[in-house]
Protein backbone atom coordinates (compact mmCIF):
# COMPACT_ATOMS: atom_id res chain seq x y z
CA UNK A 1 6.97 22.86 1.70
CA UNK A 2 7.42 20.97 4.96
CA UNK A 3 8.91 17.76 5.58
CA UNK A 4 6.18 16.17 6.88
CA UNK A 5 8.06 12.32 6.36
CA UNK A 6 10.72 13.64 8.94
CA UNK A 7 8.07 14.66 11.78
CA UNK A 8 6.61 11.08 11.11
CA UNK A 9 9.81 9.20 11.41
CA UNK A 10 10.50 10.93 14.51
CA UNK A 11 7.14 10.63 16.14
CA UNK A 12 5.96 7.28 14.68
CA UNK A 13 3.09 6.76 16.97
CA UNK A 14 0.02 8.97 16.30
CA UNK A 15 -3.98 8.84 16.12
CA UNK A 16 -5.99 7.47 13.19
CA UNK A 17 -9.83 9.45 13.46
CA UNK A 18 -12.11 7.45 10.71
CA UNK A 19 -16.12 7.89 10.34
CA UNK A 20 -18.21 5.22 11.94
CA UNK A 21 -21.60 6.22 10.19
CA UNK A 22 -22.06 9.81 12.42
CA UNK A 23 -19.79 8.96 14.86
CA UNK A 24 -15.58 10.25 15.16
CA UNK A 25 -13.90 7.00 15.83
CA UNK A 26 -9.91 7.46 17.07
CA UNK A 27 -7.54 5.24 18.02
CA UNK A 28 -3.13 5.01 17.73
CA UNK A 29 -1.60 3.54 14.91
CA UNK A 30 1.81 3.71 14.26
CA UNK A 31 3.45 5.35 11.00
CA UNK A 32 5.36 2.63 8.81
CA UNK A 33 6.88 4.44 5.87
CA UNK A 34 6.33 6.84 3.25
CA UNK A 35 6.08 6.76 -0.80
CA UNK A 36 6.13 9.77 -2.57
CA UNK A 37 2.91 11.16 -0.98
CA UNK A 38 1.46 8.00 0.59
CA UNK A 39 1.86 7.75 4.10
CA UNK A 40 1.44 3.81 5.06
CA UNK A 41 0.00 2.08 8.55
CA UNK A 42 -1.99 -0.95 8.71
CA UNK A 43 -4.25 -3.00 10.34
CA UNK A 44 -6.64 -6.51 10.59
CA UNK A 45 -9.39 -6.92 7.72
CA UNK A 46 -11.14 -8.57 11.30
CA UNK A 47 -10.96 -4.84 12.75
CA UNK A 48 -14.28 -2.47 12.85
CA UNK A 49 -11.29 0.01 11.50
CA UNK A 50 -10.88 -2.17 8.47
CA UNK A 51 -14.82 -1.78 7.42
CA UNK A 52 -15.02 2.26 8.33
CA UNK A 53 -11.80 2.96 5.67
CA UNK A 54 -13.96 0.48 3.19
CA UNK A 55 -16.87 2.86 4.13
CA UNK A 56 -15.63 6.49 3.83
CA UNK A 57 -11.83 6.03 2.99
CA UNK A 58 -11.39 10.12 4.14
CA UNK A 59 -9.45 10.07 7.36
CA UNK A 60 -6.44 12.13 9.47
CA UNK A 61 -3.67 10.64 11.19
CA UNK A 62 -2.44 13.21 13.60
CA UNK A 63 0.90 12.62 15.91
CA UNK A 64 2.54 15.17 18.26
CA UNK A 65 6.74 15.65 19.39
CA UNK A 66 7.46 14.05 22.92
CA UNK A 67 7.11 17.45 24.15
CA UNK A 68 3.38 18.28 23.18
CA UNK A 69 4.54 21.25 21.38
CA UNK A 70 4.07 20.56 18.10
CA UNK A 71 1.39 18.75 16.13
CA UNK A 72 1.23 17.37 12.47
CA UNK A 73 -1.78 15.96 10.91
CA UNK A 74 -2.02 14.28 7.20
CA UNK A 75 -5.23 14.33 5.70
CA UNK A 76 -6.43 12.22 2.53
CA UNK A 77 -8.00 9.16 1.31
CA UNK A 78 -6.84 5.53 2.17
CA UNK A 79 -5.99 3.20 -0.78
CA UNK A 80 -5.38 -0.80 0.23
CA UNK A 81 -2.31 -1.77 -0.94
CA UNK A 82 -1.80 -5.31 -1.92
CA UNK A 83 2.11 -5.11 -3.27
CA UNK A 84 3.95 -7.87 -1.86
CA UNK A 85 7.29 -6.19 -1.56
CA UNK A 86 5.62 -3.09 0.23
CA UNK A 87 3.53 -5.39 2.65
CA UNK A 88 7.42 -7.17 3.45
CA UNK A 89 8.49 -4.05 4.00
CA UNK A 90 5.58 -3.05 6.36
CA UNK A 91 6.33 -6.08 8.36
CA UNK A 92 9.75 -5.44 8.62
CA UNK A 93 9.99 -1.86 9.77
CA UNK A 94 7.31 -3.27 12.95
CA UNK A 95 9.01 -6.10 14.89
CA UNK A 96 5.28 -6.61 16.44
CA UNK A 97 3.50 -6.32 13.21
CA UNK A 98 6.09 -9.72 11.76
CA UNK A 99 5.06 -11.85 15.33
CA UNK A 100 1.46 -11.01 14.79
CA UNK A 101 1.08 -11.46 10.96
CA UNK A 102 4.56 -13.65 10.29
CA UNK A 103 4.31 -13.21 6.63
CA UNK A 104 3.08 -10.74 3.68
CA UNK A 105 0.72 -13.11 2.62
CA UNK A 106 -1.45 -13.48 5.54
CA UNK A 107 -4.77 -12.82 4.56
CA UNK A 108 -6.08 -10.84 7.83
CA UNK A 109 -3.05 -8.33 7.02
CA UNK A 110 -4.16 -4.99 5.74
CA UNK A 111 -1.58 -2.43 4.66
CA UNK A 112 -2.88 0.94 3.39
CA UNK A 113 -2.09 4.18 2.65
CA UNK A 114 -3.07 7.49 3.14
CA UNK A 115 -2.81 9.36 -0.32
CA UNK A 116 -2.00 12.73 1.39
CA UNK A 117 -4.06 15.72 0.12
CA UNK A 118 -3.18 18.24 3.06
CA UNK A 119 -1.04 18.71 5.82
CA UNK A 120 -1.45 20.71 8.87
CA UNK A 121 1.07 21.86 11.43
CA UNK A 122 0.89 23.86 14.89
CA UNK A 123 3.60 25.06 17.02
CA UNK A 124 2.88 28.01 19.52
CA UNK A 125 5.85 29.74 17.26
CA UNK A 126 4.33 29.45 14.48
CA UNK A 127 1.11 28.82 15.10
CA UNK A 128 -1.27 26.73 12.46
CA UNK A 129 -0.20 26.04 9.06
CA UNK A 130 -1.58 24.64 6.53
CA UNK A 131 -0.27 23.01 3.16
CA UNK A 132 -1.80 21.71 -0.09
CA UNK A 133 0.09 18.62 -1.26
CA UNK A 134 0.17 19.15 -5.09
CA UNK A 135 -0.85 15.84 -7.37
């Protein structure tokens, strides 16, 4: 199995592509952390992003070494997560994240997670792979 938490923590930025009724909606998020086989971001409840994951919760977050040679993408369902602790720890892995929210508790923060289903990987070694995250 790959370590997919690695490639995150080293390429924390990446793209978040949600539905928007029939339309592909992108845009960069950056990775927080990682639980077992929940990958965490977040974002505003006052976001259009926030009401697309309430809407069809299936999404891929997608980010790419400083190079451009290699590409992971996780692919799953988001969950909201309301756990104090994890939404403290959210803010303080994102310096930006604390000065815009300040605290856990503020009620336009949303953290969420992707429960990872799949993972895909390409590398012009390698080429595409593809692996089933087992539940």
């Amino acid at each position: 199995m790959i370590d997919y938490v690695s490639i995150l923590a080293a390429n924390s930025n990446g793209i978040l592509a949600t539905q928007d009724g029939d339309k592909v909606r992108t845009r960069m998020l950056q990775y927080l952390f990682t639980e077992e086989n929940k990958v965490y971001l977040s974002t505003s409840n006052k976001k259009a992003l926030f009401a697309q994951l309430q809407a069809n919760p299936n999404v891929s977050f997608c980010t790419y070494s400083e190079s451009f040679t290699s590409v992971l993408s996780v692919y799953g369902k988001v969950v909201f997560e309301q756990d104090c602790t994890l939404r403290a720890r959210a803010l303080d892995a994102n310096r930006l994240m604390r000065n815009i929210y300040t605290t856990p508790e503020n009620p336009s923060f949303e953290l969420f997670y992707i429960d990872v289903e799949e993972v895909v990987t390409f590398d012009f070694a390698n080429g595409k792979q593809t692996y089933v995250i087992a539940k």
